[in-house]
C-alpha atoms as a PDB file:
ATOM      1  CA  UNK A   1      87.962  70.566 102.003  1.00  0.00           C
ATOM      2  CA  UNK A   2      91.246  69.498 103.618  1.00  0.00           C
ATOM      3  CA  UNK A   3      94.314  72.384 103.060  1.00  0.00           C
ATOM      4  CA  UNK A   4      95.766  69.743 101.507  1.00  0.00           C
ATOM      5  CA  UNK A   5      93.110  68.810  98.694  1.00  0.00           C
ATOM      6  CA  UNK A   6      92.500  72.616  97.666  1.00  0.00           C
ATOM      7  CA  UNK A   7      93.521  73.240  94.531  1.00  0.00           C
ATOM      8  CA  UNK A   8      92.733  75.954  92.396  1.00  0.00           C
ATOM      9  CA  UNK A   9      89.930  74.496  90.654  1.00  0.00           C
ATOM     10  CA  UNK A  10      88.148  75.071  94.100  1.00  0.00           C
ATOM     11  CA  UNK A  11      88.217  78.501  93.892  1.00  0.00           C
ATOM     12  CA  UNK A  12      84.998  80.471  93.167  1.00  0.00           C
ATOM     13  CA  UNK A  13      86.988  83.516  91.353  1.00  0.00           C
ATOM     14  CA  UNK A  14      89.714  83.120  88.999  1.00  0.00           C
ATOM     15  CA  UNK A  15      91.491  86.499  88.490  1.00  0.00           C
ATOM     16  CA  UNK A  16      92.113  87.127  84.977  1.00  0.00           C
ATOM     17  CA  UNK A  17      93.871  89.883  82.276  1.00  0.00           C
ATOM     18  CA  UNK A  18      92.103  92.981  82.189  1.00  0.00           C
ATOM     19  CA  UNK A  19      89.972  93.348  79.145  1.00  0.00           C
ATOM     20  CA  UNK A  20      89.825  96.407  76.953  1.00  0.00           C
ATOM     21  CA  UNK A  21      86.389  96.962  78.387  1.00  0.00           C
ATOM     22  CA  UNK A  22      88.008  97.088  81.801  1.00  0.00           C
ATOM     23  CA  UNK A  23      90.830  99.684  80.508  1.00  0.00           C
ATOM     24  CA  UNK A  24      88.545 101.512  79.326  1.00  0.00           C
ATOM     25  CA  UNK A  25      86.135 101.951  82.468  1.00  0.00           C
ATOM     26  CA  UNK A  26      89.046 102.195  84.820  1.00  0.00           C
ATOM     27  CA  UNK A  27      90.734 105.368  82.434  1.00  0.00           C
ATOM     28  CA  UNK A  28      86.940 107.027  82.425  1.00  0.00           C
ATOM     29  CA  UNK A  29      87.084 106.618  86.206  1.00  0.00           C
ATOM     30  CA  UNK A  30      90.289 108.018  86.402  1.00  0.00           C
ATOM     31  CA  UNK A  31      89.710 110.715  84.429  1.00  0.00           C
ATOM     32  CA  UNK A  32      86.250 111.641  86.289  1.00  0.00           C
ATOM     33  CA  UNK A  33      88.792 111.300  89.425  1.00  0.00           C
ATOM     34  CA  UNK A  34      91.052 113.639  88.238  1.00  0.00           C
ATOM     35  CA  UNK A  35      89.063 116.786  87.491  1.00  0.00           C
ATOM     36  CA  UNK A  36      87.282 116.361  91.265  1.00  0.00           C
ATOM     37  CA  UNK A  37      89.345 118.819  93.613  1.00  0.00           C
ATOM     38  CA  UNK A  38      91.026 117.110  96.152  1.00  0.00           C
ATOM     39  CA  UNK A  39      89.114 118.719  99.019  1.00  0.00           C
ATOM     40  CA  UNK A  40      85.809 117.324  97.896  1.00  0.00           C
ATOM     41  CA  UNK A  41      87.615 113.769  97.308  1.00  0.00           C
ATOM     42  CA  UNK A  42      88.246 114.336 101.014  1.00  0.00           C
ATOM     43  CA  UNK A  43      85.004 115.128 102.253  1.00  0.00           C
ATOM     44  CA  UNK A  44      83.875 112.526 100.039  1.00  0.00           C
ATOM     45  CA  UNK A  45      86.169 109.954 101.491  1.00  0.00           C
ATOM     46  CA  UNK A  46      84.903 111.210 105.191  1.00  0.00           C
ATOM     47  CA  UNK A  47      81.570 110.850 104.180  1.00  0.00           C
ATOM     48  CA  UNK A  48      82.140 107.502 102.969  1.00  0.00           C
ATOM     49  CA  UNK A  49      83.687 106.444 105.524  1.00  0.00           C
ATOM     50  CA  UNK A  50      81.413 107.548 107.835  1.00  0.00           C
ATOM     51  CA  UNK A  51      78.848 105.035 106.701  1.00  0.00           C
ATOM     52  CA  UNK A  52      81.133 102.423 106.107  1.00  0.00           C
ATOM     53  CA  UNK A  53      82.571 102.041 109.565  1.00  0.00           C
ATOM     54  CA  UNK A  54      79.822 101.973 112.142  1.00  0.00           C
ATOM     55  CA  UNK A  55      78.462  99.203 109.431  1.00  0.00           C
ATOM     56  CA  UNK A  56      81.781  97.314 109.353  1.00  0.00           C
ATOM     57  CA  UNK A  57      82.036  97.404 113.385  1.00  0.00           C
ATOM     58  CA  UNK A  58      78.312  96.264 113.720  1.00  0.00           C
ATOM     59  CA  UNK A  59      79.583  92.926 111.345  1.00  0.00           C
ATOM     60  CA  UNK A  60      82.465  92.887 113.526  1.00  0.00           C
ATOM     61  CA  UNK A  61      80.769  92.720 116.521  1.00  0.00           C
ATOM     62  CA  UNK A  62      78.033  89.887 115.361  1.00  0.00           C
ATOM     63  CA  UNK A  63      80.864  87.747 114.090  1.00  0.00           C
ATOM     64  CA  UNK A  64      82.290  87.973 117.211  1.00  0.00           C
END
């Protein structure tokens, strides 16, 4: 597809308005969020991250 041709209609994923249903399930999520104290969101974050970059370098890398 040229830059040229690409219209929207191309696109595999058309944002749209929240729904209720995904109000709803982002307030539970930030209410679970909430009552976690912030060092364990930390170490949770760490951990998280631990596994996510050696992952995201190895893609990196066999991209490249």
């Amino acid at each position: 597809i040229g830059v040229e041709s690409f219209t929207e209609d191309d696109m595999p994923y058309h944002p749209q308005e929240p729904t209720e249903k995904d109000r709803a399930l982002w307030n539970e999520l930030f209410e679970i969020v909430q009552r976690i104290p912030p060092h364990q969101l930390v170490e949770a974050w760490e951990l998280a991250f631990g596994i996510l970059e050696p992952a995201y370098k190895a893609q990196e890398a066999s991209d490249g």
